[in-house]
Protein backbone atom coordinates (compact mmCIF):
# COMPACT_ATOMS: atom_id res chain seq x y z
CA UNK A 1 -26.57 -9.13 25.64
CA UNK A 2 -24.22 -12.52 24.61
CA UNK A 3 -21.67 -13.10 26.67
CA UNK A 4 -18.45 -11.08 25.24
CA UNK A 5 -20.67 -9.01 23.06
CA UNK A 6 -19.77 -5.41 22.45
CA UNK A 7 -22.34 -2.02 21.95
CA UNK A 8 -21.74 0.35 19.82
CA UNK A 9 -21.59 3.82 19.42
CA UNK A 10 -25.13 3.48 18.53
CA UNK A 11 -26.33 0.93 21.06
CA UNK A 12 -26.34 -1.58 18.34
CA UNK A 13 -24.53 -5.02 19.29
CA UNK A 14 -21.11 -6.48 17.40
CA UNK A 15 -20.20 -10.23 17.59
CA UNK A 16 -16.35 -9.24 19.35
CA UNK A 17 -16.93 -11.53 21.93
CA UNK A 18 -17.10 -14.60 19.27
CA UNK A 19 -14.76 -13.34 16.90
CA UNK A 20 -12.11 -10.32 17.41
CA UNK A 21 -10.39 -8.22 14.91
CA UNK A 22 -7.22 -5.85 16.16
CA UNK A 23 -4.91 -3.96 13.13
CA UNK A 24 -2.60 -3.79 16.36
CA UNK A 25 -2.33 -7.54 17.82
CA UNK A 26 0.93 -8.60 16.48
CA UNK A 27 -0.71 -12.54 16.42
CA UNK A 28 -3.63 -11.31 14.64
CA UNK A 29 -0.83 -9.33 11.92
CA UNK A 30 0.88 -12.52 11.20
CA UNK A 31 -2.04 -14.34 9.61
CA UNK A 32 -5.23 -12.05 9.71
CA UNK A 33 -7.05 -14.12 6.94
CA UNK A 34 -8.67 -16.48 9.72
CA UNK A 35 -10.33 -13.21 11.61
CA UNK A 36 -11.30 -12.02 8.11
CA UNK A 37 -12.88 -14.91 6.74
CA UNK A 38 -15.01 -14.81 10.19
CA UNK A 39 -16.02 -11.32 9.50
CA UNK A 40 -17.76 -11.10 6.65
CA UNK A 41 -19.24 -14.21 7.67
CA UNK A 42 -20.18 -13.43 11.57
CA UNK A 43 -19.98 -9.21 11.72
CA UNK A 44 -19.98 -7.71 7.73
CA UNK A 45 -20.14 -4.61 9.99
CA UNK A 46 -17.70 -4.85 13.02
CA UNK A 47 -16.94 -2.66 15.65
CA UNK A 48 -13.66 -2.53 17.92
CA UNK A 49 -14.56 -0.72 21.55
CA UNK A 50 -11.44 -0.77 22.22
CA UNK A 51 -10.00 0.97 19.61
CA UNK A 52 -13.30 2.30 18.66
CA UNK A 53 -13.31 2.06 15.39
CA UNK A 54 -15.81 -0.15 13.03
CA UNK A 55 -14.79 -2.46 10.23
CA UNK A 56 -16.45 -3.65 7.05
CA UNK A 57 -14.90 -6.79 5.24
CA UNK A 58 -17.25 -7.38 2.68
CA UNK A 59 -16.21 -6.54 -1.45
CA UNK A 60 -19.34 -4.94 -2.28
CA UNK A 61 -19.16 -3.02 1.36
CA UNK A 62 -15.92 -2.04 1.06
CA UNK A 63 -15.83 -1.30 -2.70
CA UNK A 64 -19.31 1.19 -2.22
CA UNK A 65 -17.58 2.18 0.43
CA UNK A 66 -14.74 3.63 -1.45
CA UNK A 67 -16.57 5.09 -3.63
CA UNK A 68 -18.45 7.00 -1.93
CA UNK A 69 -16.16 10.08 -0.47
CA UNK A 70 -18.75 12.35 0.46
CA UNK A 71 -19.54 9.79 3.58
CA UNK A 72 -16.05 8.28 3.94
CA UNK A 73 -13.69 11.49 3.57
CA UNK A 74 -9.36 10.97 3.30
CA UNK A 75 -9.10 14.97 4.93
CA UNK A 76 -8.51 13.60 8.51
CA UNK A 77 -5.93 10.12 6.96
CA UNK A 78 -6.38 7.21 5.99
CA UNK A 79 -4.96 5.57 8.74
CA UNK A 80 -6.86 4.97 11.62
CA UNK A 81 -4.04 6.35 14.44
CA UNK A 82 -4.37 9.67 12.06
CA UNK A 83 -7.70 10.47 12.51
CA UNK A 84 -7.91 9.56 16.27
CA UNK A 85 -5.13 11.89 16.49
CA UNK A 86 -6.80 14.78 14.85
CA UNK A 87 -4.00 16.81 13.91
CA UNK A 88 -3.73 19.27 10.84
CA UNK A 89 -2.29 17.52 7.91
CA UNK A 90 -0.44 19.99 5.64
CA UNK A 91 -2.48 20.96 1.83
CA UNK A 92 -0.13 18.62 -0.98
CA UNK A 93 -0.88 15.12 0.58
CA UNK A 94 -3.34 13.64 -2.16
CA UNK A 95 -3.80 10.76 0.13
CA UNK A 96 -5.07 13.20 2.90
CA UNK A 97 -7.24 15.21 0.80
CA UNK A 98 -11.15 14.86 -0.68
CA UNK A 99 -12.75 16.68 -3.96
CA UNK A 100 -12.17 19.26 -5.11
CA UNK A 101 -8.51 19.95 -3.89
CA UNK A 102 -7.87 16.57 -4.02
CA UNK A 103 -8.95 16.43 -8.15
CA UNK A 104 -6.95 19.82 -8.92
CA UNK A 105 -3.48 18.68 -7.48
CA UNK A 106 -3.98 15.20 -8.43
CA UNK A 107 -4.56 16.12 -12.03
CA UNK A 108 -1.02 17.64 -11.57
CA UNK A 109 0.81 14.91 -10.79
CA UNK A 110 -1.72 12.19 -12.94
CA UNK A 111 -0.09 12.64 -16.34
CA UNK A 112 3.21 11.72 -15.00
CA UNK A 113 1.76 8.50 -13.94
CA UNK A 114 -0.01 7.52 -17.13
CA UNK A 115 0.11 3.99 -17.97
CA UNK A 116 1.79 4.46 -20.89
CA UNK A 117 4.72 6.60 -19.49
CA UNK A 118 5.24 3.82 -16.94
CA UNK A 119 6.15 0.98 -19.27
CA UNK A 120 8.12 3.59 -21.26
CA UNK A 121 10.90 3.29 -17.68
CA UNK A 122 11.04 -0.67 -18.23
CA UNK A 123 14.35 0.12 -20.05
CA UNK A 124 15.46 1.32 -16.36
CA UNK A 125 13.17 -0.88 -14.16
CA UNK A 126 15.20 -3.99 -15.93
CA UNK A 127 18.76 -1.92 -15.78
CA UNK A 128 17.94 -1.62 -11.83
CA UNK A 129 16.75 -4.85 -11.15
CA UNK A 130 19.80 -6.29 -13.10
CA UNK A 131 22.16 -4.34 -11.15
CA UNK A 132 20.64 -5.60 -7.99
CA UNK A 133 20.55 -9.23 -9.39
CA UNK A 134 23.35 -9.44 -11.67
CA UNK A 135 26.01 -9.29 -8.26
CA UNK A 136 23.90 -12.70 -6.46
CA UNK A 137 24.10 -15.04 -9.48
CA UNK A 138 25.95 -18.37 -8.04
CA UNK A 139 25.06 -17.31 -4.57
CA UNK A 140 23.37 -19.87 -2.36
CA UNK A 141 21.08 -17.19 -0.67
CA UNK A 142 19.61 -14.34 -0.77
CA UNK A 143 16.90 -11.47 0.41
CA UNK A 144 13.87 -10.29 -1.68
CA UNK A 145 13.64 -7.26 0.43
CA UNK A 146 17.37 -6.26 1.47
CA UNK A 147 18.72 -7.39 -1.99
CA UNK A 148 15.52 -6.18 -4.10
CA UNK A 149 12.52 -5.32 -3.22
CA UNK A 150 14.31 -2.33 -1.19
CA UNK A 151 16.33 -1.21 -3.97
CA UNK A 152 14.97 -1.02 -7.33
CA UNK A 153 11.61 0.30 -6.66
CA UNK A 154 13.33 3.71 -4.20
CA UNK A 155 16.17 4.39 -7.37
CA UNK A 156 13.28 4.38 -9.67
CA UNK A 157 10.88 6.68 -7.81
CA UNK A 158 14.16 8.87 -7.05
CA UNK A 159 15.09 8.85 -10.92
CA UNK A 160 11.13 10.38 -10.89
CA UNK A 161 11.78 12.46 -8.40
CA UNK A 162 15.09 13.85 -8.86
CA UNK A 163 16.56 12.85 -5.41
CA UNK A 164 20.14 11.35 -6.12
CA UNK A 165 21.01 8.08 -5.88
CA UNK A 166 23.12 8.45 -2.38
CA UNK A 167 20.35 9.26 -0.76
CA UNK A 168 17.64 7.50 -1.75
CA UNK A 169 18.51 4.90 1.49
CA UNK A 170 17.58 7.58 4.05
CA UNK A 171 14.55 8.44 2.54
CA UNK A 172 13.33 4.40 1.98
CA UNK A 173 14.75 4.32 6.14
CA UNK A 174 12.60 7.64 7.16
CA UNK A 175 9.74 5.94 5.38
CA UNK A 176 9.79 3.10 7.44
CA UNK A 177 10.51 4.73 10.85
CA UNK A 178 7.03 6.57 10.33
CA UNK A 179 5.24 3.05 9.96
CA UNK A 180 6.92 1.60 12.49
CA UNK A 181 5.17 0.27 15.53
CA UNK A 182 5.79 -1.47 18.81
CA UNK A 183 3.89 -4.86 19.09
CA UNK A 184 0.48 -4.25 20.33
CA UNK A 185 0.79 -0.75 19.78
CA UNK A 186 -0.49 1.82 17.64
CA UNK A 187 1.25 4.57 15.70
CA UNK A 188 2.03 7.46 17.62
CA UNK A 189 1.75 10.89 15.94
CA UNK A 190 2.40 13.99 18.40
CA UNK A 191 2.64 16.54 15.29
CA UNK A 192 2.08 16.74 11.53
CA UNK A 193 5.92 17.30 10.85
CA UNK A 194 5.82 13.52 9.47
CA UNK A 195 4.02 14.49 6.54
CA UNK A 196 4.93 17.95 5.86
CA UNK A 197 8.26 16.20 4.00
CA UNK A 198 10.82 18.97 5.20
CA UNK A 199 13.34 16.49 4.66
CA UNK A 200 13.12 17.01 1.10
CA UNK A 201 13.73 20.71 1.08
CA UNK A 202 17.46 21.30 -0.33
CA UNK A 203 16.02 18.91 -3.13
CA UNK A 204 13.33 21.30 -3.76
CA UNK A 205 15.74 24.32 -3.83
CA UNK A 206 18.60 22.26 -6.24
CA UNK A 207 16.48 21.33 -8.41
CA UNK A 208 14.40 24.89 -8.72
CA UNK A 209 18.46 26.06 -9.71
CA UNK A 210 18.87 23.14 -11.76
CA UNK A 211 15.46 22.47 -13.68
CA UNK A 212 15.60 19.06 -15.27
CA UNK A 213 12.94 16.47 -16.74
CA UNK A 214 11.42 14.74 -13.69
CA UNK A 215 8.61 14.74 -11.42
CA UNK A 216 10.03 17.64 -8.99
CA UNK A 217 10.60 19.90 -11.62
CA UNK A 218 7.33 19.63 -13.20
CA UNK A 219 5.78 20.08 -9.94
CA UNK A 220 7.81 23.56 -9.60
CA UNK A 221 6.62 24.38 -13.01
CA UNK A 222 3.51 23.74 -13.03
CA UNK A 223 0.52 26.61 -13.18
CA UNK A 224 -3.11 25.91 -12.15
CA UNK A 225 -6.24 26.95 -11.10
CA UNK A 226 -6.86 26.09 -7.26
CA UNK A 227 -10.21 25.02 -5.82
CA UNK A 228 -10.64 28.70 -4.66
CA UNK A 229 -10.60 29.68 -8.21
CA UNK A 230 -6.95 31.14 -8.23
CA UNK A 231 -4.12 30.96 -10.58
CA UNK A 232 -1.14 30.17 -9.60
CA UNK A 233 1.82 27.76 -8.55
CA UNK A 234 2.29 25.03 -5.94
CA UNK A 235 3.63 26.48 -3.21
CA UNK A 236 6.61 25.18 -1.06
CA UNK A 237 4.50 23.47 1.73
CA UNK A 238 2.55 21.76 -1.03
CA UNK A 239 5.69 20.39 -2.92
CA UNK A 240 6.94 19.05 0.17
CA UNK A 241 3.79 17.02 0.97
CA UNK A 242 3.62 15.92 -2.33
CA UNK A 243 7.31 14.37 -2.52
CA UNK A 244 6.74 13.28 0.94
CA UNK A 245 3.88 10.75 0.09
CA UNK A 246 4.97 9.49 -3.54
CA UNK A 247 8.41 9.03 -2.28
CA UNK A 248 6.95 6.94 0.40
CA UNK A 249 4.67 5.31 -1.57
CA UNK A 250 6.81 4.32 -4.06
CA UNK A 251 9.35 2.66 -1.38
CA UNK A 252 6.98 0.50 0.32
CA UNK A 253 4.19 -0.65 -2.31
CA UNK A 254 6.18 -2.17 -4.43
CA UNK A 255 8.79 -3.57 -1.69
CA UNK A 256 5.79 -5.58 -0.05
CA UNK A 257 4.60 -6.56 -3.43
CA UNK A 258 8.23 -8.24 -4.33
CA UNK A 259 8.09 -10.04 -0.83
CA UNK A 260 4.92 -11.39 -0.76
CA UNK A 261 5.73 -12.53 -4.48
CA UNK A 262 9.02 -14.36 -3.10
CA UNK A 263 6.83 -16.09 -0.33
CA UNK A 264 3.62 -17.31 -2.07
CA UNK A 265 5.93 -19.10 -5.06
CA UNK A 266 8.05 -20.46 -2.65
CA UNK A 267 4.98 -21.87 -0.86
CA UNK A 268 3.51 -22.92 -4.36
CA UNK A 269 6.51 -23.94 -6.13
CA UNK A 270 4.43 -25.59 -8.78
CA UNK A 271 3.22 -22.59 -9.87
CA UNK A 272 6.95 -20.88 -10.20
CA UNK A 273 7.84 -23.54 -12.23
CA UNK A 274 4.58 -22.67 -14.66
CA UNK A 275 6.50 -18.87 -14.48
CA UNK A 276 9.58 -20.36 -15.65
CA UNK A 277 8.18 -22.25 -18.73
CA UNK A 278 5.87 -19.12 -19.95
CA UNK A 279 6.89 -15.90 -18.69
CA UNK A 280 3.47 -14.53 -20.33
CA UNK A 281 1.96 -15.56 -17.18
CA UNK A 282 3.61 -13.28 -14.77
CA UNK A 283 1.51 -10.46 -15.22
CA UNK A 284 -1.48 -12.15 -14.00
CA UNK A 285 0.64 -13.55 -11.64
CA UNK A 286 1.29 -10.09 -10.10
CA UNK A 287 -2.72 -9.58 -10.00
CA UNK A 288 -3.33 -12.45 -8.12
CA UNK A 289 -0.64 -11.61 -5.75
CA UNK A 290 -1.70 -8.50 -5.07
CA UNK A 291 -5.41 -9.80 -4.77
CA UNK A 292 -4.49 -12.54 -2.57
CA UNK A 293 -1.72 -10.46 -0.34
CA UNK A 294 -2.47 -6.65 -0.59
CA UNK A 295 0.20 -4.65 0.70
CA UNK A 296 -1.96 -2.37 2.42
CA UNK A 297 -4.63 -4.69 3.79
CA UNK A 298 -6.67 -2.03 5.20
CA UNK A 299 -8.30 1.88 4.20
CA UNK A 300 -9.47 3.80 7.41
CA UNK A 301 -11.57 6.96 6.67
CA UNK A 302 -14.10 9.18 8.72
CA UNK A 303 -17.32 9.12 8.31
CA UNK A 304 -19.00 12.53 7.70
CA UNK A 305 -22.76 11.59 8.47
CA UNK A 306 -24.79 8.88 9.88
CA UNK A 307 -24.43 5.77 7.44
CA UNK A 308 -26.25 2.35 7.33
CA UNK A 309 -24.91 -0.82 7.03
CA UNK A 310 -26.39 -4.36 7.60
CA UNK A 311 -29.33 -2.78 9.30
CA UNK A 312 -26.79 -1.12 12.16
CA UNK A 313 -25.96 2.74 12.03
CA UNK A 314 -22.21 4.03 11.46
CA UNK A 315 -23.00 7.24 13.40
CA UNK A 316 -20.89 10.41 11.84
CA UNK A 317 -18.08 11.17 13.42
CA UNK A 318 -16.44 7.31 13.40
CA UNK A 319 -13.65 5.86 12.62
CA UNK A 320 -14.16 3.00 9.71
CA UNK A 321 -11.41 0.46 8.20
CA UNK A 322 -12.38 -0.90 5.01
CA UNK A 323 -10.74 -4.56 5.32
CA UNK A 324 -9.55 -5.06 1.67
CA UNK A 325 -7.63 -7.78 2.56
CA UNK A 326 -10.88 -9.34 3.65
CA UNK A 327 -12.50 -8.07 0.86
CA UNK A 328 -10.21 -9.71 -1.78
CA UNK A 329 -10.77 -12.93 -0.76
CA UNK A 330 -14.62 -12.52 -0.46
CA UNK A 331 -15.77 -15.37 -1.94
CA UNK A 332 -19.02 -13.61 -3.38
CA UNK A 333 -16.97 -11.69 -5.72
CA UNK A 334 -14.05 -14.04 -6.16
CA UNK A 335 -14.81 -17.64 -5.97
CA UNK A 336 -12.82 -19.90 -3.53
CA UNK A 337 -11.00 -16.87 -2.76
CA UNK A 338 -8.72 -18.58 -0.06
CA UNK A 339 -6.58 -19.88 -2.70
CA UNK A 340 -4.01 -18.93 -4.78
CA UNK A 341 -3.82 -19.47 -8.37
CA UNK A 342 -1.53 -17.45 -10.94
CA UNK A 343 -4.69 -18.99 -13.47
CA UNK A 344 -7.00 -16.88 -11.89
CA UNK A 345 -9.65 -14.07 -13.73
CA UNK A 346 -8.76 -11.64 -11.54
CA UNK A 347 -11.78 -9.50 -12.96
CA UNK A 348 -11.10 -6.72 -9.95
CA UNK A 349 -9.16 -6.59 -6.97
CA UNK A 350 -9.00 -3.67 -4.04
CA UNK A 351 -5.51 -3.36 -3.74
CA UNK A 352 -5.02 -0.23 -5.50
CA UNK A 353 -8.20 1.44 -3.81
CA UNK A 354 -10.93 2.24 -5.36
CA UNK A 355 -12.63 5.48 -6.69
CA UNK A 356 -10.83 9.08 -6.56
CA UNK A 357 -8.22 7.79 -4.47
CA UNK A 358 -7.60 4.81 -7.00
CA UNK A 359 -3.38 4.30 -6.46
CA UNK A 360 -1.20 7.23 -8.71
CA UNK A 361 1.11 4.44 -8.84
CA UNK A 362 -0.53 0.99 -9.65
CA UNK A 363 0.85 1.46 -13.11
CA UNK A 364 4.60 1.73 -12.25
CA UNK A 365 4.12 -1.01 -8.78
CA UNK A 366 2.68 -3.56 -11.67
CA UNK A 367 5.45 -3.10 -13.74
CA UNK A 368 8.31 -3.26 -11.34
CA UNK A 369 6.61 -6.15 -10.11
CA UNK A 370 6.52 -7.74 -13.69
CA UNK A 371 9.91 -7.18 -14.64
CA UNK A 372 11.21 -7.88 -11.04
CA UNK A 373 9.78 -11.12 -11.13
CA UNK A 374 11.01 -11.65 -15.13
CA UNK A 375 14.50 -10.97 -13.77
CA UNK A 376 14.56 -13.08 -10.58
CA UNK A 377 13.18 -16.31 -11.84
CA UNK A 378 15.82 -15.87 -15.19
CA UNK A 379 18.24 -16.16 -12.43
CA UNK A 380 16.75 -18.34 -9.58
CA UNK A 381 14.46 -20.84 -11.17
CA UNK A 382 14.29 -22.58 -7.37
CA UNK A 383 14.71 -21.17 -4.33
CA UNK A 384 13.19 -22.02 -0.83
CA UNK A 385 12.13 -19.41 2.44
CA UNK A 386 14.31 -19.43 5.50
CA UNK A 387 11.61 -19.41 7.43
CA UNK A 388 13.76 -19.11 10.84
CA UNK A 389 14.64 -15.58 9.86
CA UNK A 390 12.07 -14.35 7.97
CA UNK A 391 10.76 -12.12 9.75
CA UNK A 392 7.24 -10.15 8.97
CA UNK A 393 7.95 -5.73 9.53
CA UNK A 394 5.81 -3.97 12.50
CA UNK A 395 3.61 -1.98 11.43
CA UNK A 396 -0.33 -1.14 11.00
CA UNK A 397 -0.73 -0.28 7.86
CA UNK A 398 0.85 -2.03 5.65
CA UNK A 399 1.73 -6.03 5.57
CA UNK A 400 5.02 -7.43 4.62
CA UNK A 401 8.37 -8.57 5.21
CA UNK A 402 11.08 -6.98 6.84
CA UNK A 403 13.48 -9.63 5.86
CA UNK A 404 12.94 -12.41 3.87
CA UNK A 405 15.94 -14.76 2.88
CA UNK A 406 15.62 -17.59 0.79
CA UNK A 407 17.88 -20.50 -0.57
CA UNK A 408 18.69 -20.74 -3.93
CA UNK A 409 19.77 -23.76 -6.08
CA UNK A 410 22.18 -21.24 -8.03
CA UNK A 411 25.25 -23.02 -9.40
CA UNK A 412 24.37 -26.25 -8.92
């Protein structure tokens, strides 16, 4: 065996020793794109002993392997500290759940998140953004997280969800205290009462007294039949989950997606500039954001039976990350992948998933993005990073900033 090589589960041999891939290594999370580029090139099928988990990086791997949730199932997470853990995630969580529950409640909650429902809330996505904006104009500086990519995107989902406006902070700050991770470290999860979503249960009972047009009470309304057959109503444990992870969702997609739109314009100010002159560009702008800096650069699942991959075996019973931050930039699907371009056909990206588990929410993230965007450069034509104190958030899952100031050419 090479020097530095690693075995697998199967006895089969990974390059680690030449090149190294770690969700956790704090180095490695600040730029990954260097370890992915030498994956699909090196190890298309990777495996971590130390983590033990293995790792495809490849678009075609990783979008079959989406696909297919028969072998690669959501029931035990998505997240690879989750299904090491093995604990029992409560029914309600669509991103913890696999065909056929999985298709019954998410048909539930689907026609909510119709395209065409989304862009009727641009009225409010602009009023939001405005408010946020509206208070900075003449300012020298300002934060694309703090001042909004962590507003406008929680008082929308909150307007969906019925949670008032006062307390939308906590639930944006409980969101992020469940991603949070110590350098080096993974997540630690001694119980399911993360995901349960208890915190939302005096919403649940005020708005079961006070019935009202928004996701919560349609969710309390709502009759179907269950994969057992049965007709009936959600019940409470189900609701819970089910606020839980949209509410969650919808505070940190779209907050990453706002930062990492702040950062790549600042570091391609050409392009901005292109933005400012024809605003009918922004929308593929947002794609190739999102293609070239996915919020969530990685989907773990477990694998349910012996599966085959660049002539090595994935034995059942493994942990797998599909890198789709890797997998965006494949260069086989998207050619010269490594750079940005606003110009781009961006025929298909990974960011959203793939498959049954396709994002609820991609509709709503890409217009908040849009209109976000819209708002800002009307406001800040110019602006330049503070790259002293921007400062990337810790966490394994997804990939953003936790602060990122910039300067601003406002009033001048």
């Amino acid at each position: 065996m090479a020097s530095g090589a690693t075995a697998g589960k199967d006895g089969s041999v990974s390059a680690a020793g030449d090149v190294y891939y770690d969700p956790y290594d704090a180095q490695i999370a600040a730029d990954p794109y260097p370890v992915f580029r030498r994956l699909r090139e090196e190890a298309p099928l990777y495996y971590n002993e130390k983590h033990d988990f293995y790792a495809l990086s490849r678009f075609d791997d990783v979008e079959r392997g989406l696909l297919d949730h028969d072998t690669y199932i959501s029931g035990r997470g998505p997240i690879i500290e989750l299904i090491k853990a093995d604990i029992e995630i409560p029914p309600g969580g669509l991103i913890f759940e696999d065909p056929p529950a999985h298709t019954i409640r998410r048909g539930l909650v689907s026609r909510v998140f119709t395209p065409r429902r989304m862009n009727a809330l641009e009225p409010k996505v602009r009023e939001f953004c405005q408010r946020s904006l509206d208070a900075l104009v003449g300012a020298e500086r300002f934060d694309f997280v703090a001042d909004v990519g962590a507003q406008m995107p929680l008082r929308v989902i909150g307007m969906l969800l019925g949670i008032p406006e006062q307390d939308q902070d906590e639930v944006r700050e409980r969101a992020d205290a469940h991603l949070r991770t110590e350098a080096g470290k993974p997540m630690e999860y001694p119980d399911s009462g993360f995901a349960t979503g208890a915190f939302f249960n005096e919403y649940v009972d005020w708005r079961a007294s006070h019935p009202s047009d928004d996701l919560m009470t349609e969710l309390l309304e709502a009759e179907f039949e269950d994969e057992t057959g049965t007709r009936r109503r959600l019940a409470r444990d189900e609701i819970l989950a089910f606020t839980n992870v949209l509410a969650s969702a919808g505070a940190e997609t779209t907050v990453r997606l706002i930062g990492w739109a702040g950062k790549l314009l600042a570091d391609h100010p050409e392009q901005r500039r292109e933005l400012v002159k024809d605003a009918s560009l922004i929308p593929n702008a947002i794609e190739e954001v999102l293609r070239f800096e996915p919020p969530a650069p990685h989907i773990a699942r477990y694998v349910t039976r012996d599966a085959e991959h660049h002539g090595r075996t994935v034995p059942e019973g493994s942990a797998i990350m599909f890198l789709v931050g890797a997998a965006n930039r494949d260069e086989r699907r998207h050619p010269d992948g490594e750079r940005f371009d606003i110009h781009r056909k961006v025929r298909h990206h990974l960011s959203f998933g793939h498959g049954v588990h396709f994002c609820l929410g991609a509709a709503l993230a890409r217009l908040e993005g849009r209109v976000a965007l819209e708002e800002i450069l009307k406001r800040f034509p110019e602006w330049e990073i503070d790259r002293d104190a921007a400062k990337l958030a810790s966490t394994s899952t997804v990939r953003g900033w936790e602060t990122l100031p910039a300067f601003t050419r406002a009033g001048t």
